[in-house]
Protein backbone atom coordinates (compact mmCIF):
# COMPACT_ATOMS: atom_id res chain seq x y z
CA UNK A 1 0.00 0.00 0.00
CA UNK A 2 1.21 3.45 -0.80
CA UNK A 3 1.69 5.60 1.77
CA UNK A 4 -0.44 8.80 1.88
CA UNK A 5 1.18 11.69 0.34
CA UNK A 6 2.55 14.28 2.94
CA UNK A 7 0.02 13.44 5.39
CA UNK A 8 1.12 11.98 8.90
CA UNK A 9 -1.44 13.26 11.22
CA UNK A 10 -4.96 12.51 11.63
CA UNK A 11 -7.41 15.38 9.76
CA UNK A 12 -10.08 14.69 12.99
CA UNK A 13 -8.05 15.14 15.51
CA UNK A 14 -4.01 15.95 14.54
CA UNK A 15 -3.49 12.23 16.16
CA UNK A 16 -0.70 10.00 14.59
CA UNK A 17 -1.33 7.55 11.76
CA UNK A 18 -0.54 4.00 11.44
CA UNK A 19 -0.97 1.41 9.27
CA UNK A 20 -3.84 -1.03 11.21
CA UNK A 21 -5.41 -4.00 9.77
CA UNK A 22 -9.38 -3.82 9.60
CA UNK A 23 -10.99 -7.52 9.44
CA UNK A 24 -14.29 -6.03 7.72
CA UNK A 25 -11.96 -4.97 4.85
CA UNK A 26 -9.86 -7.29 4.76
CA UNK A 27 -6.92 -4.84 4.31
CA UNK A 28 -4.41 -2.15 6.32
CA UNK A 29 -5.64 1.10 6.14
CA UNK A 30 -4.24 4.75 7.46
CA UNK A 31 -5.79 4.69 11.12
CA UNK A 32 -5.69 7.35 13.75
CA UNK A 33 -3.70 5.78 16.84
CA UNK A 34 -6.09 8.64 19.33
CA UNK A 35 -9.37 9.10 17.88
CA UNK A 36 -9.48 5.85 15.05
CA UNK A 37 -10.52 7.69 11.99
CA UNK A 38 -9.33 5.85 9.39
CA UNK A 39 -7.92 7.79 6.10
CA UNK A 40 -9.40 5.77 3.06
CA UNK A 41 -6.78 5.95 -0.01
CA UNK A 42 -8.95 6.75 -2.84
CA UNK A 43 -7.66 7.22 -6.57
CA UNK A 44 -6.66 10.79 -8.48
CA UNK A 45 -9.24 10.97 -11.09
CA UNK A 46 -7.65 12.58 -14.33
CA UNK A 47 -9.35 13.96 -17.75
CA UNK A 48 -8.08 14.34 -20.89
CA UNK A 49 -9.42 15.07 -24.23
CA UNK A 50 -8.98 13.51 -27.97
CA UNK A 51 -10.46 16.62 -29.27
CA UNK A 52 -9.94 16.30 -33.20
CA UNK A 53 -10.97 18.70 -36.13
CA UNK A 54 -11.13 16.21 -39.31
CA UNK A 55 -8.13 13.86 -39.00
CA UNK A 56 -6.00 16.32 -36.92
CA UNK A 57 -5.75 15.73 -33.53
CA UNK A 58 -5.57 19.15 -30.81
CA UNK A 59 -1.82 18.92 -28.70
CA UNK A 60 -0.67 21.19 -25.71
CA UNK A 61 2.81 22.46 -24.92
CA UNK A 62 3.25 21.73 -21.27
CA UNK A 63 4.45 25.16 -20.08
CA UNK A 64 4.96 23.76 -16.51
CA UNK A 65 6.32 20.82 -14.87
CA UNK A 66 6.41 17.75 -15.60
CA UNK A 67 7.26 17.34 -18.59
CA UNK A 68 7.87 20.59 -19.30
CA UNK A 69 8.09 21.49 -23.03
CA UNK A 70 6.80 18.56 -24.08
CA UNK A 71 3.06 17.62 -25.79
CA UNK A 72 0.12 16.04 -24.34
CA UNK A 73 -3.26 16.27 -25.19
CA UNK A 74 -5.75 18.65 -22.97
CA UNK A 75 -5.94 17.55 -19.64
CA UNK A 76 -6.25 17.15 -15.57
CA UNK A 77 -6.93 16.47 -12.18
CA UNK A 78 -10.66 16.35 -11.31
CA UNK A 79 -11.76 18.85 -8.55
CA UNK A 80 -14.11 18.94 -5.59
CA UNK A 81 -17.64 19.93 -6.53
CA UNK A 82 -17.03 19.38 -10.14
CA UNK A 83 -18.44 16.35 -12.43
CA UNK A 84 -16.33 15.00 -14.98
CA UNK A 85 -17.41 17.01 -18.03
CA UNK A 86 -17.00 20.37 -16.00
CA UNK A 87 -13.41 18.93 -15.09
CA UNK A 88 -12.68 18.45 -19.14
CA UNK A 89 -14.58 22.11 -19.80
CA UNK A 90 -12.42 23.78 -17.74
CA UNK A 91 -9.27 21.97 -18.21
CA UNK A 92 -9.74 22.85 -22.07
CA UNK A 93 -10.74 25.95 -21.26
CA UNK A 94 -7.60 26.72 -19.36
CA UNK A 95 -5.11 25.36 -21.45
CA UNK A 96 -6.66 26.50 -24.96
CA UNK A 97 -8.94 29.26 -24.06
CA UNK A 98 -11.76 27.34 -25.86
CA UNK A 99 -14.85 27.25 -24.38
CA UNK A 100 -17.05 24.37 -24.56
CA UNK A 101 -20.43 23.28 -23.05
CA UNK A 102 -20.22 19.78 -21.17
CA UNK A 103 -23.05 18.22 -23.47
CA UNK A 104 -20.01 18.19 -26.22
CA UNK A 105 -17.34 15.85 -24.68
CA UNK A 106 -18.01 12.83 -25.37
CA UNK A 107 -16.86 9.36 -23.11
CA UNK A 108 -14.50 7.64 -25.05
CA UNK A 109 -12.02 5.83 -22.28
CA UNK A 110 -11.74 4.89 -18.35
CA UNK A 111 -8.38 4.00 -17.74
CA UNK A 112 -7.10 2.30 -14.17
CA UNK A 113 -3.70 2.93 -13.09
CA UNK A 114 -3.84 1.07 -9.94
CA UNK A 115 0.49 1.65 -9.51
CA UNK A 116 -0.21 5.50 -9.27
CA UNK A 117 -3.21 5.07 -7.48
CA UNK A 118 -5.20 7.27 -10.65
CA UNK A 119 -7.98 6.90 -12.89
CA UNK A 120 -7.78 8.21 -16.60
CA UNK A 121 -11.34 9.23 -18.25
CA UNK A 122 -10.86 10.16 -21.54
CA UNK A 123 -13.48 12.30 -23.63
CA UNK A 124 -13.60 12.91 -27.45
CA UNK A 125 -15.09 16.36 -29.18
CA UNK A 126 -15.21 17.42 -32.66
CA UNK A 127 -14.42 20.64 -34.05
CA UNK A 128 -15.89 21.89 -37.46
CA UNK A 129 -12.96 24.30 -38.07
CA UNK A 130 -9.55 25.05 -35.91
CA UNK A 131 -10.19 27.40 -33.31
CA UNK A 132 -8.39 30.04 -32.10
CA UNK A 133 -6.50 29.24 -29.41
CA UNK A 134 -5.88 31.74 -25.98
CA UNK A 135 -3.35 29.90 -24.20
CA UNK A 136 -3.23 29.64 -19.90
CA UNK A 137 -0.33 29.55 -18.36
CA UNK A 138 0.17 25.62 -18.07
CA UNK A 139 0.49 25.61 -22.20
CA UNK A 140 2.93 27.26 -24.53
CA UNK A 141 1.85 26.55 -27.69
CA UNK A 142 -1.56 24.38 -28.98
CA UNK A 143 -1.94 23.28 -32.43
CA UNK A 144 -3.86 20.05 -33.80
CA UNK A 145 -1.62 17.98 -35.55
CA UNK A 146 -1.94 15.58 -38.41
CA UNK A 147 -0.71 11.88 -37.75
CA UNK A 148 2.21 12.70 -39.80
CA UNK A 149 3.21 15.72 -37.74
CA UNK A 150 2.67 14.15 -34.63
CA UNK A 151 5.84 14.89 -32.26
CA UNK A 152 5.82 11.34 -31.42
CA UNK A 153 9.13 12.04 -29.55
CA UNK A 154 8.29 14.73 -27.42
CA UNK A 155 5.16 13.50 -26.84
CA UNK A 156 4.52 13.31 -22.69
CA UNK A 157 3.59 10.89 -20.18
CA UNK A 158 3.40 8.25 -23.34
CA UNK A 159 3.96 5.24 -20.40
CA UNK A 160 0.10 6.49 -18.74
CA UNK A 161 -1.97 7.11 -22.43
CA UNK A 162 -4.34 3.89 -22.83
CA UNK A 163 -3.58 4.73 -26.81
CA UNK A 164 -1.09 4.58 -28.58
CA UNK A 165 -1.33 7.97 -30.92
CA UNK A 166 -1.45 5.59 -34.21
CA UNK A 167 -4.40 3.96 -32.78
CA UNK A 168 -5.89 7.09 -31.57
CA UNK A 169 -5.52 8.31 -35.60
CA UNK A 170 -6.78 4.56 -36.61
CA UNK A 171 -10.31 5.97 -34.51
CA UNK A 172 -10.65 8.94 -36.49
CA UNK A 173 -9.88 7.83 -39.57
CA UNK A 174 -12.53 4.46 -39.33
CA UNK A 175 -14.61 6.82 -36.62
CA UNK A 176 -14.57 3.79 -34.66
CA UNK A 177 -15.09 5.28 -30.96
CA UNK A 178 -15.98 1.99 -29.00
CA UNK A 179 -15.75 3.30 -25.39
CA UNK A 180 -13.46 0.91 -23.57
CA UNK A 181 -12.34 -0.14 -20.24
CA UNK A 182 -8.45 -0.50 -19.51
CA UNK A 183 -6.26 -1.29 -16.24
CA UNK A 184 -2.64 0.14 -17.22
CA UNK A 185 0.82 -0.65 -15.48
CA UNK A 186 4.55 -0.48 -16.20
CA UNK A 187 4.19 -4.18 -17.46
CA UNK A 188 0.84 -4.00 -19.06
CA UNK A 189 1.73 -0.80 -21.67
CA UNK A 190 3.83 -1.97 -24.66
CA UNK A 191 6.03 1.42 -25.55
C-alpha cells in the first residue's frame, strides 16, 4: 500500500497515523492511533481530451512541470464539486482558451492505473474548423496535428496514455469510438 502523500497526522483530531489492519476490509488502512478515523486511499481521477478537427488531432505544450516542453493532449486532475465534463470544460478551457459546453465531450475511455493510485477518463469532441487558441499559463503553444506531424518524440507521459497515438488516428480515420475499459501498469503498456 502506498503511503499517503505528505500526510502523517490525523485530519479529525491531529493524532498519529498508522498502518492497522481492519478484518471487515480485509486490508491495512491509514488509522488514527487517538481518535481511530481511518484515512481511506482513494484514486486521483484525471481527464483528458482527444479533441480532433477532421483527421488532426488538438496537442498542448506543457508550459509547466512535468514534462515541461513537451506535448500532451488537454488535460487534468478532477476537482471537488465538479463532475467529470466540467473537469474536461475547464481543463480545455484553461489550457486552450476554448470554451465548450459539457453536453459536447463525449466518453471515449476509463483508464485504471492502480500503480499510481489514478484513474484516466478520456473524452472525445469534434471541431468543425480550428479554433483560435488563448493559451493559460500551463500551455505554450496548442496546435492540432496531423498523424504525420505528430511529435511522437516529445510526446509526454506516453507510459500512462491507454492509446497509442497511431491507434488514436486509426479511430478517427474508421470513426470507430468503441468506449473501452483498460487497467494500465509499467508491465501491461507496450512502448
Amino acid at each position: 500500500m502506498n503511503k499517503i502523500a505528505g500526510q502523517r497526522f490525523c485530519f479529525e483530531c491531529g493524532g498519529a497515523l498508522a498502518l492497522k489492519w481492519h478484518a471487515l476490509d480485509q486490508r491495512e488502512r491509514y488509522t488514527c492511533t487517538a481518535c481511530g478515523a481511518i484515512h481511506y486511499q482513494s484514486p486521483k481521477i484525471l481527464v483528458w481530451c482527444s479533441a480532433y478537427c477532421g483527421a488532426k488531432l488538438l496537442m498542448c505544450r506543457r508550459a509547466i512541470p512535468p514534462a515541461l516542453g513537451l506535448w500532451n493532449p488537454p488535460a487534468g486532475f478532477v476537482e471537488a464539486g465538479e463532475s467529470l465534463e466540467e473537469a474536461m470544460a475547464r481543463e480545455l478551457e484553461e489550457e486552450t482558451g476554448i470554451r465548450l459546453p459539457t453536453s459536447r465531450f463525449i466518453l471515449f475511455r476509463v483508464a485504471s492505473l492502480p500503480h499510481m493510485n489514478q484513474v484516466y477518463v478520456g473524452f472525445r469532441a469534434e471541431f468543425m474548423s480550428e479554433p483560435a487558441f488563448i493559451l493559460g499559463h500551463e500551455t505554450s503553444e496548442a496546435r492540432f496535428f496531423s498523424e504525420s506531424e505528430m511529435p511522437i518524440e516529445e510526446l509526454a507521459f506516453r507510459d500512462m496514455v491507454p492509446d497509442t497515438t497511431a491507434e488514436i488516428f486509426r479511430r478517427l480515420r474508421e470513426r470507430d469510438f468503441e468506449v473501452r475499459i483498460l487497467t494500465l501498469g509499467a508491465a501491461q503498456n507496450p512502448r
